[in-house]
Protein backbone atom coordinates (compact mmCIF):
# COMPACT_ATOMS: atom_id res chain seq x y z
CA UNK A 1 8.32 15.78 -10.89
CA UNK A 2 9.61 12.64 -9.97
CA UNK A 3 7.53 9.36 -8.79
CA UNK A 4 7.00 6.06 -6.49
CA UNK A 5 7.84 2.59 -6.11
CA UNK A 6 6.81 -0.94 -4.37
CA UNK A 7 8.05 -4.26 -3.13
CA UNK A 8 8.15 -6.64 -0.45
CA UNK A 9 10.28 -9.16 1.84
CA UNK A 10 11.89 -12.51 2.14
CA UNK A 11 14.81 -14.25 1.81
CA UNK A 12 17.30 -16.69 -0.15
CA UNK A 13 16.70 -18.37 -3.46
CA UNK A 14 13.78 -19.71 -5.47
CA UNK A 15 10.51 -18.99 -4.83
CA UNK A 16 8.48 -15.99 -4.75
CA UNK A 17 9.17 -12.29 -4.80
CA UNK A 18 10.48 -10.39 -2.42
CA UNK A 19 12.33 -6.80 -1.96
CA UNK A 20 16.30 -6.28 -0.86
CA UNK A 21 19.21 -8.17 -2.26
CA UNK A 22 21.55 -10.32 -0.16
CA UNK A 23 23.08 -13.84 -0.89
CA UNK A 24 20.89 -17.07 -0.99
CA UNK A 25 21.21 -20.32 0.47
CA UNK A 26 19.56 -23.80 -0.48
CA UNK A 27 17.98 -25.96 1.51
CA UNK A 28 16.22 -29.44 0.40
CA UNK A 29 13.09 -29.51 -1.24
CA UNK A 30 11.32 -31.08 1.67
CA UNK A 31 11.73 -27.57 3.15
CA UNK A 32 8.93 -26.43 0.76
CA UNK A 33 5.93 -28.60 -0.77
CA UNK A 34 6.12 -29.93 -4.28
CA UNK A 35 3.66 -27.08 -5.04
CA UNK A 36 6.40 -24.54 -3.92
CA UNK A 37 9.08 -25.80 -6.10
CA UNK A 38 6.90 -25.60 -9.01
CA UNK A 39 5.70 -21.66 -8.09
CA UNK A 40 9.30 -21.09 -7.30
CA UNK A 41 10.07 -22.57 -11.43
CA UNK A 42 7.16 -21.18 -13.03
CA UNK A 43 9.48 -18.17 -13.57
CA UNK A 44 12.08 -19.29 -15.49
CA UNK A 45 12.35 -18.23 -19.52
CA UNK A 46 11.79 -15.32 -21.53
CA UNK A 47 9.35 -12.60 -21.41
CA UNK A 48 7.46 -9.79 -23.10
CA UNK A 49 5.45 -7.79 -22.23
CA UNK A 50 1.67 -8.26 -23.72
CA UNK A 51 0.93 -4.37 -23.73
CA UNK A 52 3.78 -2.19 -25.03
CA UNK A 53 3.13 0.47 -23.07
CA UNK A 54 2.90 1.24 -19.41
CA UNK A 55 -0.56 1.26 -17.63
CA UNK A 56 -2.00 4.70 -17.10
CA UNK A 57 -0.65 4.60 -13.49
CA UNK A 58 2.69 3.60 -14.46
CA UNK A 59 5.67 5.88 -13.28
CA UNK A 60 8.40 4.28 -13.47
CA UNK A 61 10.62 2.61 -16.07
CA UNK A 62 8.91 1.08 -19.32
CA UNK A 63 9.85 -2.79 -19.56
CA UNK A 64 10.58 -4.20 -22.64
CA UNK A 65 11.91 -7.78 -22.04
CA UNK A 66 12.47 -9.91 -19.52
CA UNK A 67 14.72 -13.38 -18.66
CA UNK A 68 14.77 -15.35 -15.33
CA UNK A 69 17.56 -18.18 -15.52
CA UNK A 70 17.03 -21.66 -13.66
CA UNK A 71 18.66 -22.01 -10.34
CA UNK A 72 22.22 -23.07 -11.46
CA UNK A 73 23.82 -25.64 -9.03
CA UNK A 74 24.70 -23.30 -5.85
CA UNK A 75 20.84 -22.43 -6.21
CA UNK A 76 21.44 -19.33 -7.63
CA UNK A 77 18.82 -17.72 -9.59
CA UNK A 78 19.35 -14.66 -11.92
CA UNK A 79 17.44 -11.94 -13.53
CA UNK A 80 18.29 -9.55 -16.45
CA UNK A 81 15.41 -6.32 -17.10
CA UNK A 82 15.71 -4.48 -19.99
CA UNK A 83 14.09 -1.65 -20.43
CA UNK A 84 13.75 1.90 -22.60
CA UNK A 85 12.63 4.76 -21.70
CA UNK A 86 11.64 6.09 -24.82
CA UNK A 87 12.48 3.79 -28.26
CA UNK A 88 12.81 0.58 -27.33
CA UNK A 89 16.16 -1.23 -28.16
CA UNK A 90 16.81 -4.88 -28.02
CA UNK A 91 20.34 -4.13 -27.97
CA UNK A 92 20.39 -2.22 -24.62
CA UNK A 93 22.32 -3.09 -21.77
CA UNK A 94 19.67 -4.86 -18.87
CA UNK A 95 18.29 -2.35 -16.65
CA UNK A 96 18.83 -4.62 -13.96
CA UNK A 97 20.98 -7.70 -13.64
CA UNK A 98 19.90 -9.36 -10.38
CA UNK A 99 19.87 -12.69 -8.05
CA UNK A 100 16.90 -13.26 -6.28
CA UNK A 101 16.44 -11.84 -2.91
CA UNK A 102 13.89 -13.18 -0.81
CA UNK A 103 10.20 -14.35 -1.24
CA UNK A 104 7.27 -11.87 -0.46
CA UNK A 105 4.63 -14.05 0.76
CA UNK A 106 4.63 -17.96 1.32
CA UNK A 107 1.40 -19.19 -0.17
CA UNK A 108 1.90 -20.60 -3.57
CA UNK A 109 -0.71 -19.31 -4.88
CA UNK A 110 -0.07 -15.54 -4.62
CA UNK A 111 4.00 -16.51 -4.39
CA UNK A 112 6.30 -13.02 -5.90
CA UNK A 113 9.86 -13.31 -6.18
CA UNK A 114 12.05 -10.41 -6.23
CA UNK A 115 14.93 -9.47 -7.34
CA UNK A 116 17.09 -6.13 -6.31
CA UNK A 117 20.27 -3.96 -6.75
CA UNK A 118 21.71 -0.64 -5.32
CA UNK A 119 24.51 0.70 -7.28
CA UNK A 120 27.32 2.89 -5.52
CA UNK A 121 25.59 6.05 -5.97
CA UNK A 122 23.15 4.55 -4.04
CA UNK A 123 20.20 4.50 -6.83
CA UNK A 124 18.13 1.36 -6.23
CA UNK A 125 16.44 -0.66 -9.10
CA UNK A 126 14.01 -3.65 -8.06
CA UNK A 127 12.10 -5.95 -9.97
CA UNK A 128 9.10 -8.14 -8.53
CA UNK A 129 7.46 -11.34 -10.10
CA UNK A 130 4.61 -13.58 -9.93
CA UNK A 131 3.46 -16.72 -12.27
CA UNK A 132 -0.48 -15.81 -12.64
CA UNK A 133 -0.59 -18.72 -14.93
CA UNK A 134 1.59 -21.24 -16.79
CA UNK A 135 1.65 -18.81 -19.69
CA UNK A 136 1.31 -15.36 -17.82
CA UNK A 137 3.72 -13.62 -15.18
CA UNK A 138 2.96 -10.19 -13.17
CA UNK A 139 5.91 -7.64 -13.07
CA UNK A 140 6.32 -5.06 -10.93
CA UNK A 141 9.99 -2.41 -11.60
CA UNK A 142 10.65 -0.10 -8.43
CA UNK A 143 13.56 2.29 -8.99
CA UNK A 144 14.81 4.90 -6.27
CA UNK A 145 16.75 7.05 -7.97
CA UNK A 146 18.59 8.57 -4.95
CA UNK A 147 17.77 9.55 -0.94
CA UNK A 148 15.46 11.85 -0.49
CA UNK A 149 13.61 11.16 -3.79
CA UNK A 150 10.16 9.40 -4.61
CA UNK A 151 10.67 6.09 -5.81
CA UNK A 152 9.48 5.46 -9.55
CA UNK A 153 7.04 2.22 -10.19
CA UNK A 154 5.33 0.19 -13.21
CA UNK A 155 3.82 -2.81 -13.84
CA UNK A 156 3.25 -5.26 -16.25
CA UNK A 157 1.62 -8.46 -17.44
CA UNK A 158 3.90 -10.73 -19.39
CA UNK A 159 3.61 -13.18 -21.82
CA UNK A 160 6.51 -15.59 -23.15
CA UNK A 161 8.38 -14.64 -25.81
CA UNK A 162 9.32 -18.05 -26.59
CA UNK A 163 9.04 -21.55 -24.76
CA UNK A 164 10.70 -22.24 -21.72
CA UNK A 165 13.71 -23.91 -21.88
CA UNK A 166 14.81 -26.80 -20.39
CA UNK A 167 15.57 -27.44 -17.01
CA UNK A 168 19.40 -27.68 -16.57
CA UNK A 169 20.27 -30.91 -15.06
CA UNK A 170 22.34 -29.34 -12.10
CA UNK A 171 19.88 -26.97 -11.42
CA UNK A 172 19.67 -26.02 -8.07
CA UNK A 173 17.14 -27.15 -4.92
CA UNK A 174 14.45 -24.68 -3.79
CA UNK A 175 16.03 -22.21 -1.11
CA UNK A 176 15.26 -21.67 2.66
CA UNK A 177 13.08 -18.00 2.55
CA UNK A 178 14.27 -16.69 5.90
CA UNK A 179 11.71 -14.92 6.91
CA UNK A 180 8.00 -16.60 8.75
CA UNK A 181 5.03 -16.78 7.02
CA UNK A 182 2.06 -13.44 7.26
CA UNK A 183 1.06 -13.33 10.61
CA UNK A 184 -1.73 -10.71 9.62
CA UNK A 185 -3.29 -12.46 6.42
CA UNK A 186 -5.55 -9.29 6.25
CA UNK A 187 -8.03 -8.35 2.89
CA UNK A 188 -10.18 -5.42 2.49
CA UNK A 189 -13.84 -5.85 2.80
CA UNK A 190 -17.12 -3.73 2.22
CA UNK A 191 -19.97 -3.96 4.14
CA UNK A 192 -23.28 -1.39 4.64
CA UNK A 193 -23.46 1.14 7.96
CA UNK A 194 -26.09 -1.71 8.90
CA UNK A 195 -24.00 -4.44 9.14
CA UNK A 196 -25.19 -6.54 6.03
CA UNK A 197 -23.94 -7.46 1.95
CA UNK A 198 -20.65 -8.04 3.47
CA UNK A 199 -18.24 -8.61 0.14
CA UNK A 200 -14.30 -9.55 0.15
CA UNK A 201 -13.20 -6.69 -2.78
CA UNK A 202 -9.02 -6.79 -2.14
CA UNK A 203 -6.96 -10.25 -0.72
CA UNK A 204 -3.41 -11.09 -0.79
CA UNK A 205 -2.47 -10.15 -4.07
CA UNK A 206 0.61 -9.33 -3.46
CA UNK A 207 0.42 -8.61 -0.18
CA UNK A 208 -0.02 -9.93 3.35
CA UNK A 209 -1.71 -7.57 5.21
CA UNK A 210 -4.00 -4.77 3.97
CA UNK A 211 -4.59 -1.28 5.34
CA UNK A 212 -5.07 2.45 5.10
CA UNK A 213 -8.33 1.99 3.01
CA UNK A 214 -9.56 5.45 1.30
CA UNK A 215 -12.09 5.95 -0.74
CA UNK A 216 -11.79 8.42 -3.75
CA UNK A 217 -14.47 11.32 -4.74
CA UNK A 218 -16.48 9.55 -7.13
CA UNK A 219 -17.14 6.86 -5.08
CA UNK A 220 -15.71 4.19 -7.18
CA UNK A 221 -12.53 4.03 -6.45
CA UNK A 222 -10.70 2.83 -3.39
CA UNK A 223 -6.53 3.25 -2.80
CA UNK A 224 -5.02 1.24 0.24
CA UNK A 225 -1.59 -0.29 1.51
CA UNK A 226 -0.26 -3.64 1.32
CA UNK A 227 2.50 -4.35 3.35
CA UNK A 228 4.59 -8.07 3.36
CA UNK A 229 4.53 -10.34 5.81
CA UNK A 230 6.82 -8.85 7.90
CA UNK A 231 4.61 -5.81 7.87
CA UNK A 232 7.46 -4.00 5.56
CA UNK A 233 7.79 -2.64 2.32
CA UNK A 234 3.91 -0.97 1.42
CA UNK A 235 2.85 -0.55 -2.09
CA UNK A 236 -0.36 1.57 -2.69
CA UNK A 237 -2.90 0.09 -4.50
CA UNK A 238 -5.82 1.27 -6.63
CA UNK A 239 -8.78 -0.62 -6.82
CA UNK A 240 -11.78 0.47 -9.21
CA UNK A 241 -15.55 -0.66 -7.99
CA UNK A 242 -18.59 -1.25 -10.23
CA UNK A 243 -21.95 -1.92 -8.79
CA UNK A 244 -23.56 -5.01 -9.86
CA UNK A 245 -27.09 -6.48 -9.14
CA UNK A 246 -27.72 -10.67 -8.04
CA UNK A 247 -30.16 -12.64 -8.12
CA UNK A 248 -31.90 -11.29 -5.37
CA UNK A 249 -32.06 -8.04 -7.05
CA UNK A 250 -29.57 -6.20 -4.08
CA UNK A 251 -27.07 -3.76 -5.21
CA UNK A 252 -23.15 -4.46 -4.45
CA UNK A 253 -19.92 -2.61 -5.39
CA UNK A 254 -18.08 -5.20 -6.81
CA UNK A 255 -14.02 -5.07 -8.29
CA UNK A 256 -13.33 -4.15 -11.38
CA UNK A 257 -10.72 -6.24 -12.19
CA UNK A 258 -7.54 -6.72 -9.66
CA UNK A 259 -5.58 -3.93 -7.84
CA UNK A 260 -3.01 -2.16 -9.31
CA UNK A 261 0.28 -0.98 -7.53
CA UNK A 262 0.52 3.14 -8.11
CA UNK A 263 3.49 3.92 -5.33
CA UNK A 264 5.56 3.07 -2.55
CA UNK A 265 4.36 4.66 0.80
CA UNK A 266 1.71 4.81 3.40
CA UNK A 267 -1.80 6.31 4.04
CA UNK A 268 -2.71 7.51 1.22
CA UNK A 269 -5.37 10.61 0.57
CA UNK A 270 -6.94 11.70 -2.24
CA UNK A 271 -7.54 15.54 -3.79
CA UNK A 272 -11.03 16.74 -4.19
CA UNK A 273 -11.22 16.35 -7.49
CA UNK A 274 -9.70 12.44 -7.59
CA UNK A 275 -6.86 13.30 -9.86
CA UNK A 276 -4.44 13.23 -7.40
CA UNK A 277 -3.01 10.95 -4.19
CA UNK A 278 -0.99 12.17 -1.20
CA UNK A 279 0.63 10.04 0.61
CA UNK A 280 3.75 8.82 3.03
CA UNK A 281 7.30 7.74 1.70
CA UNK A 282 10.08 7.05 3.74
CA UNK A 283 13.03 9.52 3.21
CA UNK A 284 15.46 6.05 4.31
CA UNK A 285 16.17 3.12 2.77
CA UNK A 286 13.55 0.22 2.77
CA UNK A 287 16.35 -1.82 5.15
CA UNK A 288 16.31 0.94 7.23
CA UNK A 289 13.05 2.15 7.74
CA UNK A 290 10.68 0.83 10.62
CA UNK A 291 6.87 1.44 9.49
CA UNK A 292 6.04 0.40 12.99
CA UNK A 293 7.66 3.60 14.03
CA UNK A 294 6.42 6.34 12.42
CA UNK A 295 7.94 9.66 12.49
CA UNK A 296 11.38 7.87 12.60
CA UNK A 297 12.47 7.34 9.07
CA UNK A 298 12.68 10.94 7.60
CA UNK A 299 9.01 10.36 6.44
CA UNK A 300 7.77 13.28 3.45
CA UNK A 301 4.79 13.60 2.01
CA UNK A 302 4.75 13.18 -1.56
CA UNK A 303 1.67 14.28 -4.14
CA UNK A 304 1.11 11.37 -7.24
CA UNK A 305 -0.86 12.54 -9.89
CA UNK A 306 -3.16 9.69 -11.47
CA UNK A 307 -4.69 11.60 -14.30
CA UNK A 308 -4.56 14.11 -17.29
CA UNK A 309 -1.91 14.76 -19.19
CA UNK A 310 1.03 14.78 -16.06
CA UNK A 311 -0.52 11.26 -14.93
CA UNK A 312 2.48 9.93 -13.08
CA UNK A 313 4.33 12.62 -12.15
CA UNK A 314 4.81 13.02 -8.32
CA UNK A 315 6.72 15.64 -6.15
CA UNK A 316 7.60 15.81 -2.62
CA UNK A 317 5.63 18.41 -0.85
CA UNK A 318 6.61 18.38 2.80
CA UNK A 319 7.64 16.50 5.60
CA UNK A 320 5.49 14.66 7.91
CA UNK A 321 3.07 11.76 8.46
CA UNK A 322 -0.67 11.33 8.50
CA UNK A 323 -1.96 13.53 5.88
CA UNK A 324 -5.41 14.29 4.97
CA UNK A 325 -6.47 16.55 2.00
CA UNK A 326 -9.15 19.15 2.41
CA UNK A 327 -12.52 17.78 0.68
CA UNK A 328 -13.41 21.27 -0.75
CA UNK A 329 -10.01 22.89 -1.41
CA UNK A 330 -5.96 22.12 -1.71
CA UNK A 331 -5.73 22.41 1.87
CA UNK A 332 -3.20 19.38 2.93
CA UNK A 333 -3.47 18.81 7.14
CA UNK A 334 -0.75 16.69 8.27
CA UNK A 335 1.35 15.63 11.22
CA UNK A 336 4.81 17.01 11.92
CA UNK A 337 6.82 14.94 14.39
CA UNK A 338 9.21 16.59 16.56
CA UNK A 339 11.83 15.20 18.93
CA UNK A 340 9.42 12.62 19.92
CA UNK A 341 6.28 15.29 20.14
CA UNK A 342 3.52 15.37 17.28
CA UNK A 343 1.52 18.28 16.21
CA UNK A 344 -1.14 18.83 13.57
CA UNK A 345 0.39 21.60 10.38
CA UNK A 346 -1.41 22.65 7.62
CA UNK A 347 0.18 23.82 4.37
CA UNK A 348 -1.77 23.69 0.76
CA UNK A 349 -0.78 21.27 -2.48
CA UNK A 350 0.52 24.16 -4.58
CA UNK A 351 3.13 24.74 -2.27
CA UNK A 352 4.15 27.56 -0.05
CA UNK A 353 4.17 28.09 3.56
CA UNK A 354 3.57 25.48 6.97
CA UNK A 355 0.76 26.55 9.03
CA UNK A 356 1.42 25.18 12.79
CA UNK A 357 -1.97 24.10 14.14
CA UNK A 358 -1.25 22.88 17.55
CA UNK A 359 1.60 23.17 19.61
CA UNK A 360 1.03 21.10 23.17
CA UNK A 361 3.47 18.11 24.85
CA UNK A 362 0.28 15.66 23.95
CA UNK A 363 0.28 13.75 20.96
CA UNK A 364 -1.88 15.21 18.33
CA UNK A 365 -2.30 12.75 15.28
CA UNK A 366 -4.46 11.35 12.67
CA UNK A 367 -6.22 14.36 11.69
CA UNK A 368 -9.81 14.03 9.52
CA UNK A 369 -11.95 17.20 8.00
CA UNK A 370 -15.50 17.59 8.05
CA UNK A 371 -17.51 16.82 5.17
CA UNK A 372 -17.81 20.45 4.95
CA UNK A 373 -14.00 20.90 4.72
CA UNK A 374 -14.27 24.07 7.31
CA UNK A 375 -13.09 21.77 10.82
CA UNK A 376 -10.54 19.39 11.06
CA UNK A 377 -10.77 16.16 13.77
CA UNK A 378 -8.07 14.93 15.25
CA UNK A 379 -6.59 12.43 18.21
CA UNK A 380 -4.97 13.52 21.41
CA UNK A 381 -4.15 12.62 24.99
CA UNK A 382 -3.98 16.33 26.09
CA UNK A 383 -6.32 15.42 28.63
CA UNK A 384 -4.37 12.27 30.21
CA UNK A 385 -6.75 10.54 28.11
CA UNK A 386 -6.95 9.74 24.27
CA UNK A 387 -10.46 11.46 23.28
CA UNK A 388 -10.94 13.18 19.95
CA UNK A 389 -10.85 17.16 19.37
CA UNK A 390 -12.17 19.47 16.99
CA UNK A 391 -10.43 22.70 15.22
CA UNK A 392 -10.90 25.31 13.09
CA UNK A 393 -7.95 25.83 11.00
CA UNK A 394 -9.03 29.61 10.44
CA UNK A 395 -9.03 29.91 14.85
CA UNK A 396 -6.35 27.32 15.91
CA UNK A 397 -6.22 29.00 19.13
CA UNK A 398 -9.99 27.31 19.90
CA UNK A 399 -9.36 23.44 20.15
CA UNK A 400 -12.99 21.71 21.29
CA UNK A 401 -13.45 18.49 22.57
CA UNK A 402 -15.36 16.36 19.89
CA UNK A 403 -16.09 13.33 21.65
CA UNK A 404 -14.91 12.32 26.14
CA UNK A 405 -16.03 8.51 25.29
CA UNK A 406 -14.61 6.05 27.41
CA UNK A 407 -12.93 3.99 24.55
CA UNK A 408 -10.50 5.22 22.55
CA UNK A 409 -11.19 6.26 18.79
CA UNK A 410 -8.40 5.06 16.59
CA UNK A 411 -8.57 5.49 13.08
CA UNK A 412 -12.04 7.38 13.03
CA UNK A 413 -13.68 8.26 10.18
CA UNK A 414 -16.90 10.82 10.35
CA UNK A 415 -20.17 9.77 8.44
CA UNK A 416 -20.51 12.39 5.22
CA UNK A 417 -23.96 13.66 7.52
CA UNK A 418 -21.87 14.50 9.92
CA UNK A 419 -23.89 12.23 12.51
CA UNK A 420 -22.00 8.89 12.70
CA UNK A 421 -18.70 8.27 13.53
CA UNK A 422 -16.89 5.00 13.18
CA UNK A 423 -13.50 4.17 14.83
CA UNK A 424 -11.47 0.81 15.65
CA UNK A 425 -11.31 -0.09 19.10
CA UNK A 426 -8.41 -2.10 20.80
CA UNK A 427 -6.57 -0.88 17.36
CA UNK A 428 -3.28 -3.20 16.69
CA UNK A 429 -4.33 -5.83 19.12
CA UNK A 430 -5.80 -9.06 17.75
CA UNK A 431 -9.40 -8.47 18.84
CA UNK A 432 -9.59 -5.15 17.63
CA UNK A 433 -13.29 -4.56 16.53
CA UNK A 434 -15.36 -1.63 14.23
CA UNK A 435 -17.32 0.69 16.31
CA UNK A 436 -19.84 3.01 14.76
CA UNK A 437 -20.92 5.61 17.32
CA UNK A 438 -23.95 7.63 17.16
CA UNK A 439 -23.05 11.18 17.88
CA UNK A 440 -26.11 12.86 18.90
CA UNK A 441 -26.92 9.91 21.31
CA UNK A 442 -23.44 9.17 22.32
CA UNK A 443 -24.25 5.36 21.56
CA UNK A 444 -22.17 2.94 20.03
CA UNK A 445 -22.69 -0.15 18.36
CA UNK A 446 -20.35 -2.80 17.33
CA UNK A 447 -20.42 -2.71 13.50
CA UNK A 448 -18.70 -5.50 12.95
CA UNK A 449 -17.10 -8.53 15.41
CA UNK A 450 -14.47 -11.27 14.07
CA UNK A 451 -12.26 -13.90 15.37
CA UNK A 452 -9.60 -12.03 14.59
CA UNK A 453 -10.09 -8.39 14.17
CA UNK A 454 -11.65 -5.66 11.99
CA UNK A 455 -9.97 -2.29 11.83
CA UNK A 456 -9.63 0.76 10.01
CA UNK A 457 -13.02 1.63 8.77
CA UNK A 458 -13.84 4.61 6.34
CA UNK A 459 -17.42 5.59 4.81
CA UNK A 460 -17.60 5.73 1.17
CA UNK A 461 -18.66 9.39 0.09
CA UNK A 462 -22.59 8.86 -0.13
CA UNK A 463 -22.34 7.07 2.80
CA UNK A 464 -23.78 3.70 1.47
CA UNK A 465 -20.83 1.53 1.74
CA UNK A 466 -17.99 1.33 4.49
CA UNK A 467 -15.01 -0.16 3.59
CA UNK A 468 -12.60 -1.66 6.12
CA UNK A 469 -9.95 -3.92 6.42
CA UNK A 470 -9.94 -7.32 8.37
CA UNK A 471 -8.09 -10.96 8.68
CA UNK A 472 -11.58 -12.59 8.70
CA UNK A 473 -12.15 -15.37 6.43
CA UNK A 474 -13.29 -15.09 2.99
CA UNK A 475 -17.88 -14.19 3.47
């Protein structure tokens, strides 16, 4: 079963991480602040990593030493990866021998460099890097081994093997990162169905802009998408949640540490029992592939397993967009896009056959179950109008309006009651807002309102907490 993968965009020389390889070019240093030049530097030396073994996520290639040159005097800057499978072996030939590509995100302080090579049987191999400290970098390896085929992904913390050596004196200028700076410098927040103990949990660590928040079974675990600044290249992250009491003696879910890449893809979903993810990878390469255009880049869905003794195997299971996994069984609804038309499928995680759902020239998408797991939500504009509909997989023939509001429900999420739904209204625009509607009064409130834009809400399962994503400043 194979696996997943992450990384991110920018380009030329010398800074901070970033996803495809092409040649760099230098620019002066008053292109970038003195505090740019030095993020851009922190990299340079030799590495280990401080645990020998991949985290329990980890699917892809196990890292065993690392070495980032200086920028020589065309501003090149080169990496060499080595890596072993099994038995490590200094004496290995690198993994990956790379120049760096481009620079993920512009701030300094979350800056990643990255560095990336395809090979001519087209198997990609991609390492990203960022300086958490003077003494401490973050690694990230992404391999694709062919088309078609999940990407594999691990990541480490490294510590220097020895000190950094000295800065050549023709070492090279900081580069020009074509590319503009995050546009959408969204975090994930939490905040309660009333509106109050709003808490930043997720920002740009990175990433640029957050979405596609899910929360797993148990409650305390939450999996969402980063995507760059240039709203390319998602990783899925995993985020674990403790609750902690202040001063005040108020309850609040609260990170457990920071968020850890587990694949390469989009909206993620999560089994009944937690132990496994499903989620969206593009069948295309990552220069080819247009996330803003879903349905367009040979998506499949792929199933990542996070735990027991398989932990980090994934398979492809179908192909399509927008799934969601049955709360009570293996029951995988998804979207199947044809010739421009979408319609809601069903087929199960074991495998086996597709079960067409809905067939109409409307645009079915973004399907939801019940709590229950017996009825499945979804979006359409089968009525010249985008309103939500309900139907049971067991009768497809029996589609039911859900809601005929006069806004349109993006991205809606039902309460685990059954009683509350939220949505995001005026989703993708700049003003979008969270709407929590009130199903047996057909009322809506506005959960919550920011300068610029809350989106993408989902209830956590006891219903306590929603989580949602935002570019609001830090509460």
């Amino acid at each position: 079963m194979p696996a997943v993968s992450a990384c991110r965009v920018v380009r030329r020389l010398g800074m901070v991480v970033g996803l495809l390889g092409v040649a760099l070019r230098w620019v002066g240093a008053d292109a970038w602040g003195q505090a740019d030049v030095e993020a851009a530097l922190a990299a340079a030396g030799f590495w280990r990593p401080v645990v020998k073994e991949p985290g329990r996520f980890a699917t892809g290639p196990a890292l065993v030493r690392l070495e980032v040159d200086w920028p020589n005097s065309l501003g090149m800057v080169r990496l060499r990866a080595f890596v072993a499978e099994d038995q490590p072996n200094l004496n290995d030939p690198p993994w990956l021998t790379a120049d760096l590509n481009r620079r993920l995100i512009g701030e300094p302080k979350h800056a990643w460099l990255q560095f990336e090579k395809t090979d001519s049987s087209g198997r990609q191999r991609m390492v990203m890097l960022r300086a958490e400290r003077s003494d401490r970098l973050r690694a990230v390896l992404r391999e694709r081994p062919g088309r078609g085929q999940p990407e594999r992904v691990s990541e480490w913390e490294l510590e220097r093997s020895q000190p950094a050596p000295e800065r050549p004196r023709n070492s090279g200028r900081p580069p020009l990162f074509q590319g503009q700076p995050a546009t959408d410098d969204s975090r994930l927040f939490l905040v309660t169905p009333q509106g109050s103990d709003l808490t930043m949990i997720a920002e740009d660590q990175g990433f640029a802009r957050a979405a596609d928040p899910r929360w797993a079974p148990d409650g305390r675990k939450l999996a969402f998408v980063g995507f760059n600044s240039q709203g390319s290249d998602p990783l899925i992250y995993l985020i674990r949640l403790i609750e902690q009491t202040d001063d005040q003696g108020t309850i609040r879910l609260q990170p457990d540490g920071k968020p850890r890449v587990v694949a390469a893809g989009v909206t993620p979903t999560w089994s009944s029992d937690g132990r496994c993810l499903a989620y969206v990878a593009s069948g295309t390469p990552p220069l080819q592939t247009d996330w803003s255009a879903p349905g367009r880049n040979q998506e499949r869905i792929v199933i990542l397993t996070l735990e027991g003794s398989d932990a980090g195997a994934s398979r492809v299971l179908v192909e399509g967009i927008e799934p969601s996994w049955n709360p009570r069984d293996d029951r995988l609804a998804f979207v199947k896009v044809r010739g421009g038309n979408t319609d809601l499928a069903l087929t199960r995680a074991a495998g086996g056959g597709i079960t067409q759902l809905t067939n109409h020239p409307a645009r079915d998408g973004w399907p939801i179950w019940t709590h229950d797991g017996s009825e499945l939500i979804f979006l359409s504009n089968r009525t010249n109008r985008w309103d939500l509909f309900k139907i049971d997989p067991n009768q497809p023939e029996r589609i039911m309006p859900f809601t005929q509001h006069r806004l349109r429900e993006d991205r809606a999420d039902l309460s685990p009651d059954g009683l509350r739904l939220l949505f995001t209204e005026r989703w993708g625009l700049p003003d979008s807002r969270i709407v929590l509607l009130d199903l047996s009064r057909d009322q809506t409130v506005i959960l919550t309102e920011a300068p610029n834009g809350d989106r993408e809400a989902v209830w956590s399962p006891d219903g306590r907490w929603i989580a949602f994503v935002s570019r609001r400043a830090t509460p």
